[in-house]
Protein backbone atom coordinates (compact mmCIF):
# COMPACT_ATOMS: atom_id res chain seq x y z
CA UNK A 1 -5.56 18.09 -36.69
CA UNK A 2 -2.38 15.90 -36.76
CA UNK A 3 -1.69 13.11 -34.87
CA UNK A 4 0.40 14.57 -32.55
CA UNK A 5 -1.96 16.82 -31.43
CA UNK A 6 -4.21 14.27 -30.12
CA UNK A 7 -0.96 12.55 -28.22
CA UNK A 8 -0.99 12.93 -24.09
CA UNK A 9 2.33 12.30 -22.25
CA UNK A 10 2.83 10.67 -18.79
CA UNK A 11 5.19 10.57 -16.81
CA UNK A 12 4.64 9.06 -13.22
CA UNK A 13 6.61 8.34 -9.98
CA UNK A 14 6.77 5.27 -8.23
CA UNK A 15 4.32 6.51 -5.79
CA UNK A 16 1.64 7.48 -8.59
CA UNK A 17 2.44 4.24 -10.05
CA UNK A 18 1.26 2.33 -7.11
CA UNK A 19 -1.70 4.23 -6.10
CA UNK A 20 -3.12 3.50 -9.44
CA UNK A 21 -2.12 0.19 -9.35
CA UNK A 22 -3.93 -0.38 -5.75
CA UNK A 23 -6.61 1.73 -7.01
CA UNK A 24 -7.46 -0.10 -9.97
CA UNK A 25 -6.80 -3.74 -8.52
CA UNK A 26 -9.26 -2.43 -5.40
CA UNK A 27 -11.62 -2.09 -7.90
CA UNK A 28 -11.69 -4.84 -9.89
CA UNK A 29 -11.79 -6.28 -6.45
CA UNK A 30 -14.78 -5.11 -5.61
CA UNK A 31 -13.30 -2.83 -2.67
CA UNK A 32 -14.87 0.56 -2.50
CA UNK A 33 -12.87 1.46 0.65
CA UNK A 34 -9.70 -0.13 0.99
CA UNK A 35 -6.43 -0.47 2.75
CA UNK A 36 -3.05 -1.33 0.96
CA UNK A 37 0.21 -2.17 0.60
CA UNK A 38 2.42 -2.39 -2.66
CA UNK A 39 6.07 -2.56 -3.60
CA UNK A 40 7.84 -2.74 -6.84
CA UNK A 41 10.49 -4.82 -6.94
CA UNK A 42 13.36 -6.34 -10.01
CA UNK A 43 14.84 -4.59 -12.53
CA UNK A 44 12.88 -2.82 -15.59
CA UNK A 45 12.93 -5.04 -18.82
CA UNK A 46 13.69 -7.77 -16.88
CA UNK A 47 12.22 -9.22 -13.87
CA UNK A 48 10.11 -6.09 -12.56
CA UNK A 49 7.23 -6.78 -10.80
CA UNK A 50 4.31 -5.80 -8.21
CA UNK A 51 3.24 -7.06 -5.18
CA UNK A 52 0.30 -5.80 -3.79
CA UNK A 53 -2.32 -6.90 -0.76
CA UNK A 54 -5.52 -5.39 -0.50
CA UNK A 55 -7.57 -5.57 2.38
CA UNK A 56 -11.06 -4.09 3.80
CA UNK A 57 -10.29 -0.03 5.05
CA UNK A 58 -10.55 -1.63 8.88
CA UNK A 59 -7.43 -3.80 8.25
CA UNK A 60 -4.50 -2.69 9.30
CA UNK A 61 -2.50 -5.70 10.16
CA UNK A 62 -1.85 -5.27 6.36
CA UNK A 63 0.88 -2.14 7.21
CA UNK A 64 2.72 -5.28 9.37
CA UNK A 65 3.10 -7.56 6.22
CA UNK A 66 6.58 -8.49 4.79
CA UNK A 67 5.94 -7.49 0.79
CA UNK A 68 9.10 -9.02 0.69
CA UNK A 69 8.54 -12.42 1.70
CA UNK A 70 4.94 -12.88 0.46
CA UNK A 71 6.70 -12.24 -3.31
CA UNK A 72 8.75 -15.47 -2.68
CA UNK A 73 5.99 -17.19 -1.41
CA UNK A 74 3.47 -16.05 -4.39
CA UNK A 75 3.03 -17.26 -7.92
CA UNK A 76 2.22 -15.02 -10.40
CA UNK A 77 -1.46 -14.14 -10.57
CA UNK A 78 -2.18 -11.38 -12.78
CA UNK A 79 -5.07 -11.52 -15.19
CA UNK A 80 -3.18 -9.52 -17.95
């Protein structure tokens, strides 16, 4: 068998992007049912990046939050 054979291709929306982003982040959150919001924002290559709040499955004041303004507000705080 050659390599290629053993390749798999993806190729994902920005929806399926951020449900496994929320999903994974959730987690290694500790969150087995959650509630979230997530938006990507910049330009690919250069300044493209995720904010993301995750919250317990009975808060929904999280659907009110301004992605927006908590990114100016935030620091970067990824653990990759």
């Amino acid at each position: 068998m050659n390599i290629e054979n053993k390749r798999k291709i993806f190729k994902y929306n920005e929806d399926d992007i951020l449900e496994i982003l929320s999903e994974y982040l959730s987690e290694e959150n500790g969150f087995d049912t959650f509630y979230s919001r997530s938006i990507i924002l910049g330009t690919p290559g250069k300044d493209l990046r995720l904010v993301a709040v995750i919250g317990d499955l009975d808060d929904i004041n999280i659907a009110k939050l301004n992605l927006e303004e908590i990114e100016k507000e935030s620091d970067y705080n990824g653990t990759h």
